[in-house]
PDB file of N, CA and C in Angstrom:
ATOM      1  N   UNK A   1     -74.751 -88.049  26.983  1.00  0.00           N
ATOM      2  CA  UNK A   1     -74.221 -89.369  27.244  1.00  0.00           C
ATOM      3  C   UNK A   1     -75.206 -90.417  26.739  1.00  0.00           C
ATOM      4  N   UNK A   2     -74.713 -91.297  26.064  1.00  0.00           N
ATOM      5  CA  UNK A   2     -75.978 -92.419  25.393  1.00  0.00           C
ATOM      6  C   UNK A   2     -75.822 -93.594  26.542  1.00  0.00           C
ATOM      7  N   UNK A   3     -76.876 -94.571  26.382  1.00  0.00           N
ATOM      8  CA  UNK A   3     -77.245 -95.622  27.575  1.00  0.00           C
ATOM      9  C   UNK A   3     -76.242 -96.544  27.151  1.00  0.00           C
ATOM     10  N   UNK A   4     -75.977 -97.512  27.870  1.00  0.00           N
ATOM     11  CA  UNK A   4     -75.106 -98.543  28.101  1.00  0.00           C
ATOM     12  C   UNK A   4     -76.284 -99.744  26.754  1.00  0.00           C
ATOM     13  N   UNK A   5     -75.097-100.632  26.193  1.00  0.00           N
ATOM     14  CA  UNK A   5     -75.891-101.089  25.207  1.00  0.00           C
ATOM     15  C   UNK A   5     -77.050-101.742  25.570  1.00  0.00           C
ATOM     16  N   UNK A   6     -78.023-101.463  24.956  1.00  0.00           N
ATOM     17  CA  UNK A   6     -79.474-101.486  25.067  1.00  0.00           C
ATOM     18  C   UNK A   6     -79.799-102.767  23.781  1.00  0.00           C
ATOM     19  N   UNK A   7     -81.316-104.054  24.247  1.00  0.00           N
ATOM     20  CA  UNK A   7     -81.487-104.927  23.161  1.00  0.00           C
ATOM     21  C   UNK A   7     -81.817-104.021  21.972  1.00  0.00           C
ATOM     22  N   UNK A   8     -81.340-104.460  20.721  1.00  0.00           N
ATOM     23  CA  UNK A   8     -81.954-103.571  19.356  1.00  0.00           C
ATOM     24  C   UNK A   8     -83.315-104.693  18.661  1.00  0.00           C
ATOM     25  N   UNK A   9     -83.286-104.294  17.747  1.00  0.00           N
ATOM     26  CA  UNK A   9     -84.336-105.080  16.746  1.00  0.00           C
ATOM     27  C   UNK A   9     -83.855-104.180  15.702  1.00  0.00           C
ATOM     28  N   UNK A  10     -83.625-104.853  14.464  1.00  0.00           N
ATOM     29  CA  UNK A  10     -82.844-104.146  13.526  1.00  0.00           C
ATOM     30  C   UNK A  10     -84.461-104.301  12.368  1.00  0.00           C
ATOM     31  N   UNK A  11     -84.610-103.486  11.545  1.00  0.00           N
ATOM     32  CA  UNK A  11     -85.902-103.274  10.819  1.00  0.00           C
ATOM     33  C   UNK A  11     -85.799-104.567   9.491  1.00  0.00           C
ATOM     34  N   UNK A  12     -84.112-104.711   9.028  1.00  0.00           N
ATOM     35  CA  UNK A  12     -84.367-106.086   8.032  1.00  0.00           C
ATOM     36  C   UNK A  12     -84.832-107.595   8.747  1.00  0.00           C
ATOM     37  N   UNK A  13     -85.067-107.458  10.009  1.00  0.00           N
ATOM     38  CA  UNK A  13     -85.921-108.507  10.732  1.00  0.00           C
ATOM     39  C   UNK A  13     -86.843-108.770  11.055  1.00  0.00           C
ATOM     40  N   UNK A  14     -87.749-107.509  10.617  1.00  0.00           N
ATOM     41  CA  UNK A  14     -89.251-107.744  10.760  1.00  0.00           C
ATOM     42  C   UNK A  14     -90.015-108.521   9.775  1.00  0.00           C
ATOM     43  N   UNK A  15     -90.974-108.379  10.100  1.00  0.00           N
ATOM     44  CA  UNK A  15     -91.996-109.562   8.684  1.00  0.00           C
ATOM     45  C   UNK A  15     -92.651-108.044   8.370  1.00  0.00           C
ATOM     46  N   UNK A  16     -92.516-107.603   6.741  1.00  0.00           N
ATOM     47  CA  UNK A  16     -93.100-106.675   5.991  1.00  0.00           C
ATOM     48  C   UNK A  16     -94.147-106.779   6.251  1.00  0.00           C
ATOM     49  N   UNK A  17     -95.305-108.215   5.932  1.00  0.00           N
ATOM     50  CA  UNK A  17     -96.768-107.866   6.348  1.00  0.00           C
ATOM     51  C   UNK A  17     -97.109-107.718   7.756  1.00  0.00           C
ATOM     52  N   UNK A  18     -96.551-108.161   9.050  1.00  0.00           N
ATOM     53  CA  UNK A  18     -96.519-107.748  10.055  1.00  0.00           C
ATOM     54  C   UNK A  18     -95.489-107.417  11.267  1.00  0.00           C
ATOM     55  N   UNK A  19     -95.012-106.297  10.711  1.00  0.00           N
ATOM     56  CA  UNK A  19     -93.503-105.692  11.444  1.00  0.00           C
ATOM     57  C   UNK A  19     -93.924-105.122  13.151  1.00  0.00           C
ATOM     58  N   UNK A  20     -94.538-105.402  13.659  1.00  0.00           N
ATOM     59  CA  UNK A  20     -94.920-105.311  14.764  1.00  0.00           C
ATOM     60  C   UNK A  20     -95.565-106.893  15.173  1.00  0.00           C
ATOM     61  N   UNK A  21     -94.386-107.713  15.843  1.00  0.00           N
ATOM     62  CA  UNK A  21     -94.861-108.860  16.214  1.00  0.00           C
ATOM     63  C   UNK A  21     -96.312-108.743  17.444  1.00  0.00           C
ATOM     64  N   UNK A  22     -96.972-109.773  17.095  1.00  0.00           N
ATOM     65  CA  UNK A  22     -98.284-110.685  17.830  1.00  0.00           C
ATOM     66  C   UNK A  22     -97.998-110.379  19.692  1.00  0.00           C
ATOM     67  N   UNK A  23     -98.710-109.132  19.910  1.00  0.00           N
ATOM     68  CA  UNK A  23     -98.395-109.169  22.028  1.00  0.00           C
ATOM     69  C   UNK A  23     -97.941-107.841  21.635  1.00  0.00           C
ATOM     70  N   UNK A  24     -96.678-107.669  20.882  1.00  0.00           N
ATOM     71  CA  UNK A  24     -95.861-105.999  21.487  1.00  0.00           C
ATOM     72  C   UNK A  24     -96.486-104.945  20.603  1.00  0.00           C
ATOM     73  N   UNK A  25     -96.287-104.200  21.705  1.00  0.00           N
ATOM     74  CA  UNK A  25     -96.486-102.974  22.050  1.00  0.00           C
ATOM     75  C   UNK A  25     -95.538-101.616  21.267  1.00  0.00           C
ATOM     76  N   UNK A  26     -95.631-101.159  19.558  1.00  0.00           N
ATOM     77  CA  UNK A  26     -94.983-100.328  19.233  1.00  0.00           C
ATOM     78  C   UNK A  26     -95.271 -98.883  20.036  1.00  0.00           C
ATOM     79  N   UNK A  27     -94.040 -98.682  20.520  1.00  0.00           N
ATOM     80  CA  UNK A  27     -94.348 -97.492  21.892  1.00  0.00           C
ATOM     81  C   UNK A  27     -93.385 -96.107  21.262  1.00  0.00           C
ATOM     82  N   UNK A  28     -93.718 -95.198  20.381  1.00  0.00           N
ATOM     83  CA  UNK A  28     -92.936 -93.942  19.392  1.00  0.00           C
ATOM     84  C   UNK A  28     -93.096 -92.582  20.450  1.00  0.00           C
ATOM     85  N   UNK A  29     -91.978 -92.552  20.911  1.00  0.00           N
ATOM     86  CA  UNK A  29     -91.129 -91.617  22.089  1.00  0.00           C
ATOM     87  C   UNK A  29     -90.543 -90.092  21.589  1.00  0.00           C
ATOM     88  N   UNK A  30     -91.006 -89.962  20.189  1.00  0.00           N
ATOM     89  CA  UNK A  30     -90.990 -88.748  19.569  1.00  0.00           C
ATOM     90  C   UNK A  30     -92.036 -87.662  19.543  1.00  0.00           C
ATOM     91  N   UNK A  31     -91.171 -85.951  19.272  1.00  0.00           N
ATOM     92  CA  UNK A  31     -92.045 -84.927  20.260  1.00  0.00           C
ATOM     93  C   UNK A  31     -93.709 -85.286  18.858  1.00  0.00           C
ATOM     94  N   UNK A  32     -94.425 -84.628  19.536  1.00  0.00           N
ATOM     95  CA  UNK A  32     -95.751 -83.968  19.071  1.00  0.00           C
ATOM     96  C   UNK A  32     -95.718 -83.947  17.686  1.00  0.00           C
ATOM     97  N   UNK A  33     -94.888 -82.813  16.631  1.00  0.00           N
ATOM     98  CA  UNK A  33     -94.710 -82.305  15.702  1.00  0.00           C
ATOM     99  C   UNK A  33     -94.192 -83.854  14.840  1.00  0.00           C
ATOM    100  N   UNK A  34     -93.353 -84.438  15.190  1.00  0.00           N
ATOM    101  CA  UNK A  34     -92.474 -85.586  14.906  1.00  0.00           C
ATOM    102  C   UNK A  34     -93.867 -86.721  14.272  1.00  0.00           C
ATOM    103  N   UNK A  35     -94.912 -86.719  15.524  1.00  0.00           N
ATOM    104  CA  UNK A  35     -95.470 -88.159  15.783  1.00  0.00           C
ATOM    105  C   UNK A  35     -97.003 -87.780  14.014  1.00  0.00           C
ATOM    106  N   UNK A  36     -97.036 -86.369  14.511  1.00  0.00           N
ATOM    107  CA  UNK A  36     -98.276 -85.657  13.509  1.00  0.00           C
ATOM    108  C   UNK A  36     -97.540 -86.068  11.626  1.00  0.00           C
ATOM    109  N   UNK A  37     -96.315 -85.686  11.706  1.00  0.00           N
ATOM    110  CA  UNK A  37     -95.594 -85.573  10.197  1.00  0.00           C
ATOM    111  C   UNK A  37     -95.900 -87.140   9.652  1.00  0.00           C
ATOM    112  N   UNK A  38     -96.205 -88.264  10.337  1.00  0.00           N
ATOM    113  CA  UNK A  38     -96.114 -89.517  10.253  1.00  0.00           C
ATOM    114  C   UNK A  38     -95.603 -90.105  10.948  1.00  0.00           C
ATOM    115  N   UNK A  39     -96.625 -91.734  11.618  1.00  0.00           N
ATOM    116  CA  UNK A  39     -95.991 -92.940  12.341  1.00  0.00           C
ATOM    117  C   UNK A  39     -96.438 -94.243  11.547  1.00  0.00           C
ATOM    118  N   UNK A  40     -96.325 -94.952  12.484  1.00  0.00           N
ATOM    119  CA  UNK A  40     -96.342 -96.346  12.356  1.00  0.00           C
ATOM    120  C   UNK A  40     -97.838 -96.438  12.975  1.00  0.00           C
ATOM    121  N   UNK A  41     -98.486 -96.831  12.215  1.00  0.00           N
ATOM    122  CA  UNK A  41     -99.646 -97.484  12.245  1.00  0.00           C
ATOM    123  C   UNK A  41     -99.937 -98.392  13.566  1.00  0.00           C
ATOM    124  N   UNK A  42    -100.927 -98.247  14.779  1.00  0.00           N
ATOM    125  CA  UNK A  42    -101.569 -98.612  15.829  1.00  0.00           C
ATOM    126  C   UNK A  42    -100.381 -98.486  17.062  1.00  0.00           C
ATOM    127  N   UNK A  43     -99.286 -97.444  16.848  1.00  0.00           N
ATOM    128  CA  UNK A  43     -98.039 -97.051  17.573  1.00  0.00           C
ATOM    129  C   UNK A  43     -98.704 -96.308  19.099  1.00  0.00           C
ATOM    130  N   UNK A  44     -98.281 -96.324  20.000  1.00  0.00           N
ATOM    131  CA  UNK A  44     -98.573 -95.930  21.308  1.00  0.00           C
ATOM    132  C   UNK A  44     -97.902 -94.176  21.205  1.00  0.00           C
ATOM    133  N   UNK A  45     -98.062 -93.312  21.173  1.00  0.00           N
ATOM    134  CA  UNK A  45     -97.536 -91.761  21.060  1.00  0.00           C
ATOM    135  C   UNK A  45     -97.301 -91.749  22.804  1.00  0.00           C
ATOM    136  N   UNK A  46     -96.083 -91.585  23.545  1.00  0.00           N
ATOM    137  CA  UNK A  46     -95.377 -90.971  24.436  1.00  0.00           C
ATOM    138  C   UNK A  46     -94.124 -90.319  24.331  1.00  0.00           C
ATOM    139  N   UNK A  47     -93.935 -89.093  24.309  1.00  0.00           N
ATOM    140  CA  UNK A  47     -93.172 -88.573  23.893  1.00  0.00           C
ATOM    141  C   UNK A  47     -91.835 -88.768  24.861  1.00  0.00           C
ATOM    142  N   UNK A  48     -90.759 -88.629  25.106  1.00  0.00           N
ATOM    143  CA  UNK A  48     -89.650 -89.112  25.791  1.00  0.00           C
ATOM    144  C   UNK A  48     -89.622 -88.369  27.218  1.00  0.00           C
ATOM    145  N   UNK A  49     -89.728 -86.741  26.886  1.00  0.00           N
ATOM    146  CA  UNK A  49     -89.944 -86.099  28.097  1.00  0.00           C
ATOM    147  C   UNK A  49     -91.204 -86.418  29.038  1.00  0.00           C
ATOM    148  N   UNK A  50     -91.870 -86.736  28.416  1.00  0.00           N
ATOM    149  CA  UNK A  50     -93.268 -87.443  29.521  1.00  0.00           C
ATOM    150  C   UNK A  50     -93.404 -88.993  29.787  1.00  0.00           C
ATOM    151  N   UNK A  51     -92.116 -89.642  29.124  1.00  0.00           N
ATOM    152  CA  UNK A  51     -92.648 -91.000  29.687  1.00  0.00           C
ATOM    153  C   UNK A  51     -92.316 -91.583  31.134  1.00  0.00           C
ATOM    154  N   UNK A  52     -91.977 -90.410  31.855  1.00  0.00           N
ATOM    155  CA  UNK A  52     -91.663 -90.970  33.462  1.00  0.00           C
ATOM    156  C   UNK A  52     -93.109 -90.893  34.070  1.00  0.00           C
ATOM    157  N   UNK A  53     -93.574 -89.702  33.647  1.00  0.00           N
ATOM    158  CA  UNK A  53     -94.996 -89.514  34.653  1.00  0.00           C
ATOM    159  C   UNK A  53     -96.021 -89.988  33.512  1.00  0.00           C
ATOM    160  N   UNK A  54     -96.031 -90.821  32.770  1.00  0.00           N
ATOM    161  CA  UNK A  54     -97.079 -91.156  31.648  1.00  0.00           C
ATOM    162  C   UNK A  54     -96.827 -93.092  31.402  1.00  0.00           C
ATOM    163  N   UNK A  55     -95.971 -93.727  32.528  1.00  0.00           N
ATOM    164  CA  UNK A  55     -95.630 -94.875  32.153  1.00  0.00           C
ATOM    165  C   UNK A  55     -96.637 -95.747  32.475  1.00  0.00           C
ATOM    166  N   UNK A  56     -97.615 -95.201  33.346  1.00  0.00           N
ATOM    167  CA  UNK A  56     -99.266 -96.191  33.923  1.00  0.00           C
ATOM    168  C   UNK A  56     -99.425 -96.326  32.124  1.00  0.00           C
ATOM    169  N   UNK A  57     -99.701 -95.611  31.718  1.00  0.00           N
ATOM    170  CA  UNK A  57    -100.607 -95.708  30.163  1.00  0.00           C
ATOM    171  C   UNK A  57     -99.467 -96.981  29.368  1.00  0.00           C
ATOM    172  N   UNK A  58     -98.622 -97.484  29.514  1.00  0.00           N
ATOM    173  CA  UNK A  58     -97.754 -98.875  28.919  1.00  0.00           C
ATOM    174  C   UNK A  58     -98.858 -99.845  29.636  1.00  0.00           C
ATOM    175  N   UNK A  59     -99.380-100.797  28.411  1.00  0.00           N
ATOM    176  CA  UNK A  59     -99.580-101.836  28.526  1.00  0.00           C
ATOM    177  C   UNK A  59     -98.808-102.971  29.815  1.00  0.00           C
ATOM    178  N   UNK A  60     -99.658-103.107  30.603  1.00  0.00           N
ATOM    179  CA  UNK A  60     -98.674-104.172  31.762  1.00  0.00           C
ATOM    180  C   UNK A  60     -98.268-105.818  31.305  1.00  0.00           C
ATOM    181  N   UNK A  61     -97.115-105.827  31.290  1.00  0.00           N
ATOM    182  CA  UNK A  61     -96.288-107.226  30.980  1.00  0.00           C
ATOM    183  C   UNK A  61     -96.537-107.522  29.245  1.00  0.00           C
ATOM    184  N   UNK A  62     -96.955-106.450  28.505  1.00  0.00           N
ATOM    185  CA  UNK A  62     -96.309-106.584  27.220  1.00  0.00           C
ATOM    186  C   UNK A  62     -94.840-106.279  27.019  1.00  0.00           C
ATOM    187  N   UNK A  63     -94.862-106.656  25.524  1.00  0.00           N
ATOM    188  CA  UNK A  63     -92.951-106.637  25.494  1.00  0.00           C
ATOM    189  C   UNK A  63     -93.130-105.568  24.769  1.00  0.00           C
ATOM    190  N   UNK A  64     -92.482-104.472  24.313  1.00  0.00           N
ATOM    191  CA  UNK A  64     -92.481-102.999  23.869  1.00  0.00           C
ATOM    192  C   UNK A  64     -91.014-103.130  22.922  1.00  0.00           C
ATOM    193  N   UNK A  65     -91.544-102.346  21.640  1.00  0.00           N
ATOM    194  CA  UNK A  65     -90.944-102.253  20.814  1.00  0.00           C
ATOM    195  C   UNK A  65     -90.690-100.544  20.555  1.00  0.00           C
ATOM    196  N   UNK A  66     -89.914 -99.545  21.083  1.00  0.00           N
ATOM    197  CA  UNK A  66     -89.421 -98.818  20.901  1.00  0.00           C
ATOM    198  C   UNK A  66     -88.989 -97.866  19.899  1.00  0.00           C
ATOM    199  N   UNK A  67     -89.065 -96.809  20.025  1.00  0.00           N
ATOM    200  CA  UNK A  67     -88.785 -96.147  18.295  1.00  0.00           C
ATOM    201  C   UNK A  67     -88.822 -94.172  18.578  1.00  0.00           C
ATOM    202  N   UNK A  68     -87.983 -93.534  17.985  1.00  0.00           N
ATOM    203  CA  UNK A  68     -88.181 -92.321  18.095  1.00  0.00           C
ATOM    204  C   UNK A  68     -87.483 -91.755  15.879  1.00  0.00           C
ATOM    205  N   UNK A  69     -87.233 -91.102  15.974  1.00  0.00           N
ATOM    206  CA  UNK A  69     -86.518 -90.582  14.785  1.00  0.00           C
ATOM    207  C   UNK A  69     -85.546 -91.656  13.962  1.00  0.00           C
ATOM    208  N   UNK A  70     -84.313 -91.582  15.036  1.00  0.00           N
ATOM    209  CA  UNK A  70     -83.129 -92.549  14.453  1.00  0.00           C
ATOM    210  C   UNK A  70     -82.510 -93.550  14.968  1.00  0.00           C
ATOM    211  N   UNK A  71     -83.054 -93.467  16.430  1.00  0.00           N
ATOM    212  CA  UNK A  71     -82.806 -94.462  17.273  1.00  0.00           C
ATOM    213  C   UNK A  71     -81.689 -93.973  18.829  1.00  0.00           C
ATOM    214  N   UNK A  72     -81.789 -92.772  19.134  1.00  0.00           N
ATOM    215  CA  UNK A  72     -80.614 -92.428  19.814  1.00  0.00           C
ATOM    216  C   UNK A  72     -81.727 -92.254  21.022  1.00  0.00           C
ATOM    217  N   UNK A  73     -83.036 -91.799  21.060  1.00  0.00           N
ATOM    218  CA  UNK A  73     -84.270 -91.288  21.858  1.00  0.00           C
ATOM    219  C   UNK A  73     -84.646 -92.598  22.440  1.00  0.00           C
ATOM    220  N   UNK A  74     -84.618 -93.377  21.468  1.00  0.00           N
ATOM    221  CA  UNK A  74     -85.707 -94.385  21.876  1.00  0.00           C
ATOM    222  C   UNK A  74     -84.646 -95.571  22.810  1.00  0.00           C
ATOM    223  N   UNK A  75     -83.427 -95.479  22.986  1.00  0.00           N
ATOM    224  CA  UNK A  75     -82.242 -96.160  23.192  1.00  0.00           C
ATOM    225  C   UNK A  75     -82.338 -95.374  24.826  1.00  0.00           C
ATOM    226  N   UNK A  76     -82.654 -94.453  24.689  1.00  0.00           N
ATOM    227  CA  UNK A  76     -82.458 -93.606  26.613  1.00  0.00           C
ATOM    228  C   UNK A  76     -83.600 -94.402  27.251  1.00  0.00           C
ATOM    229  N   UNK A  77     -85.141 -94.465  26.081  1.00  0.00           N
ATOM    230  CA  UNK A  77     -86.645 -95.013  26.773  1.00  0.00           C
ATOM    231  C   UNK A  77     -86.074 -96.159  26.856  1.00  0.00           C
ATOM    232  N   UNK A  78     -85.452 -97.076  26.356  1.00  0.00           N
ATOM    233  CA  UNK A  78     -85.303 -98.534  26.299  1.00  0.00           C
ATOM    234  C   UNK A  78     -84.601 -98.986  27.657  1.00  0.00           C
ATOM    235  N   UNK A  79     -83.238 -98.042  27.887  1.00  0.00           N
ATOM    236  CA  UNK A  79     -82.739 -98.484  28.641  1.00  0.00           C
ATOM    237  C   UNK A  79     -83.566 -98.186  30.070  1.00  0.00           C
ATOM    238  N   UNK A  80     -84.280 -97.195  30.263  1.00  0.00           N
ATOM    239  CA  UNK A  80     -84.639 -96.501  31.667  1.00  0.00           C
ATOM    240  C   UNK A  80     -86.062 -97.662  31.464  1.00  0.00           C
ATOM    241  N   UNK A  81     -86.750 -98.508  30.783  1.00  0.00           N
ATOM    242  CA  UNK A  81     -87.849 -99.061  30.906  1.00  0.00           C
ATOM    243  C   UNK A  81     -87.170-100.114  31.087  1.00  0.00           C
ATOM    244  N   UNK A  82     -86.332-101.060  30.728  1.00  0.00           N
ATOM    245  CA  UNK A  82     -85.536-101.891  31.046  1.00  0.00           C
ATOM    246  C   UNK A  82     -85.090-102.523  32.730  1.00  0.00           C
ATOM    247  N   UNK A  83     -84.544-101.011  33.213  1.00  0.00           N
ATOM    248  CA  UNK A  83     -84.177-100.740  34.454  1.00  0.00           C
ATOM    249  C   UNK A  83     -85.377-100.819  35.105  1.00  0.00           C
ATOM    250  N   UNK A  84     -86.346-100.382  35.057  1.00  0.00           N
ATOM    251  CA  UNK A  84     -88.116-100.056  35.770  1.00  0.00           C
ATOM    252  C   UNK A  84     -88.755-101.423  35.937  1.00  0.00           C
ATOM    253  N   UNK A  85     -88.140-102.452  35.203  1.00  0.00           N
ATOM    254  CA  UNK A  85     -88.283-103.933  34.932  1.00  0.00           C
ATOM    255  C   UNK A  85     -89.853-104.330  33.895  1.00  0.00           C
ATOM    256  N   UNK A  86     -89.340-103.567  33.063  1.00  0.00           N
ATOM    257  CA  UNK A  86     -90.233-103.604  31.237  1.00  0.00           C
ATOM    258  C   UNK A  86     -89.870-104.573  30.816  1.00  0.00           C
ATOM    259  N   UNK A  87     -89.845-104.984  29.535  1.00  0.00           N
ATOM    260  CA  UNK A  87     -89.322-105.878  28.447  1.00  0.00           C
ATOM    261  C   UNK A  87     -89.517-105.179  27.169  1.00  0.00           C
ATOM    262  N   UNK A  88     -88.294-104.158  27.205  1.00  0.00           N
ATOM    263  CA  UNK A  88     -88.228-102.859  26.148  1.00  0.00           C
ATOM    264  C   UNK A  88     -87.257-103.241  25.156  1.00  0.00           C
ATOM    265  N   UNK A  89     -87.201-103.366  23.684  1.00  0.00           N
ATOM    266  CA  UNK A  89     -86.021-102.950  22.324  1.00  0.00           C
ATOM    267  C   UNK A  89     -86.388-102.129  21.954  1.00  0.00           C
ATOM    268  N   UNK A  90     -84.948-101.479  21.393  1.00  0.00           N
ATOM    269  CA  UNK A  90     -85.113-100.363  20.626  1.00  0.00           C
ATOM    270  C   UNK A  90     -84.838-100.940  19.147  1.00  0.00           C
ATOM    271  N   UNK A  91     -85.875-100.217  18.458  1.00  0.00           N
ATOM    272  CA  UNK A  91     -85.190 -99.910  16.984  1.00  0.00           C
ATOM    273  C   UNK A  91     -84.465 -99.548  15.910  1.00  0.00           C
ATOM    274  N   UNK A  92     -83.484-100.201  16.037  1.00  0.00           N
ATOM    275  CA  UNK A  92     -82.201 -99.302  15.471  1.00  0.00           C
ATOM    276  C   UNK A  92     -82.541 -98.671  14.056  1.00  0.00           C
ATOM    277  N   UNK A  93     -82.572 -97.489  14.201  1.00  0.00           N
ATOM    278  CA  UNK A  93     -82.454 -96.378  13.073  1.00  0.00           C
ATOM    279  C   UNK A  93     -83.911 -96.066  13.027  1.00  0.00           C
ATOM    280  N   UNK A  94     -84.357 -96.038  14.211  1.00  0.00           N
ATOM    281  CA  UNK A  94     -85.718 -95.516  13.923  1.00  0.00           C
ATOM    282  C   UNK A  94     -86.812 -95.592  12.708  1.00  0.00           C
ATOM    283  N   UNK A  95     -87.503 -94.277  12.940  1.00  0.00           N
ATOM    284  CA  UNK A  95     -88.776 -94.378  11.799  1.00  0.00           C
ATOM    285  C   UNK A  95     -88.587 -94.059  10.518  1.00  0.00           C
ATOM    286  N   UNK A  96     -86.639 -93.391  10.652  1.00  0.00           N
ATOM    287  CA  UNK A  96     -85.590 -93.620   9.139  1.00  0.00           C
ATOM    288  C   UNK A  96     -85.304 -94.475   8.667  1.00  0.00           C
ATOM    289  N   UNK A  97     -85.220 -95.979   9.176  1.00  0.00           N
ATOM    290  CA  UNK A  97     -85.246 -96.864   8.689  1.00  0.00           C
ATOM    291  C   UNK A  97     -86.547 -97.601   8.456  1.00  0.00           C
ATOM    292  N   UNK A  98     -86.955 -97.576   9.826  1.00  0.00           N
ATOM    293  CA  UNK A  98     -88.565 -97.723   8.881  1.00  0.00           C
ATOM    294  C   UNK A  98     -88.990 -97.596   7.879  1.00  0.00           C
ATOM    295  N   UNK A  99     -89.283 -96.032   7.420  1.00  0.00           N
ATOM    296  CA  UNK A  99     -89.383 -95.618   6.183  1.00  0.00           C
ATOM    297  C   UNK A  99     -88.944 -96.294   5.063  1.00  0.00           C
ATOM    298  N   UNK A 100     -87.707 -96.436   5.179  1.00  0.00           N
ATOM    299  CA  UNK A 100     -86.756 -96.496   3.909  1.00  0.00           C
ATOM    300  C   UNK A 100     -86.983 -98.065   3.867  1.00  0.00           C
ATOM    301  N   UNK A 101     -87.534 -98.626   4.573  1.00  0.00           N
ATOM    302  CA  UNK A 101     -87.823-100.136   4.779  1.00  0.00           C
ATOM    303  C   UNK A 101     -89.413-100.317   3.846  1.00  0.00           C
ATOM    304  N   UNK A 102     -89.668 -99.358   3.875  1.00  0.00           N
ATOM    305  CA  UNK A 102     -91.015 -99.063   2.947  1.00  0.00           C
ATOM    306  C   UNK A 102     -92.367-100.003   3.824  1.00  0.00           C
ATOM    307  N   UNK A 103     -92.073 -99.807   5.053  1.00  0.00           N
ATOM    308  CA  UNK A 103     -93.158-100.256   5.998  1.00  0.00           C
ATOM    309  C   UNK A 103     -94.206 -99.164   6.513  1.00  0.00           C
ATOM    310  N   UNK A 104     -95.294 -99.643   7.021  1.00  0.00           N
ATOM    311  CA  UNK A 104     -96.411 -98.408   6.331  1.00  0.00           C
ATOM    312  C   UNK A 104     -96.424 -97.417   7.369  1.00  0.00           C
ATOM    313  N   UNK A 105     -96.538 -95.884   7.360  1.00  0.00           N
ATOM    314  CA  UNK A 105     -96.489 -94.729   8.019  1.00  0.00           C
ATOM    315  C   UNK A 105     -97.858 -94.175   7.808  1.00  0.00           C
ATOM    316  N   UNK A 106     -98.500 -93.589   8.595  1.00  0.00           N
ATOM    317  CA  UNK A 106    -100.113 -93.197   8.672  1.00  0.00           C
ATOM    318  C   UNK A 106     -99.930 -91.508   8.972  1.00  0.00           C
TER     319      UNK A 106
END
């Protein structure tokens, strides 16, 4: 079942030289294997299954920018951090659009 619509941030809205706005928190909710193949540069690694008992380690009263593969992962973290009373978007189309956005992967 996917979450009830969740805020997005679509990737043709970022600023190329700095696609991670000034304060937030890029927070990549993809497993282990996922985060090693390539991320996003100064990205927070919590993987989805551990971010209930791993949510102390989120920055307090930053705004969090969200992200797993394609965007279906990071849309469950968004909404359940949302609910927890975060200030969570997800990234629609994930670190596939990222990519293909030609924004930088480490």
């Amino acid at each position: 079942m996917f979450p009830p619509q969740v805020p997005a941030v679509h990737v043709a809205d970022l600023d190329p030289a700095a696609p991670v706005p000034a304060g937030t928190t890029l927070l990549d909710v993809r497993e282990r294997d996922e985060w090693d193949a390539g991320h996003a540069p100064g990205a927070l690694h919590v993987p989805l299954g551990e971010l209930v008992e791993r949510v102390g380690e989120l920055p307090a009263g930053a705004p969090l920018l969200v992200v797993c593969h394609s965007g279906a992962r990071s849309a469950r973290a968004t909404a359940w951090l949302n609910e927890s009373g975060y200030s969570a978007e997800n990234l629609d189309g994930g670190m596939v659009a990222w990519s293909r956005a030609g924004l930088p992967v480490v």
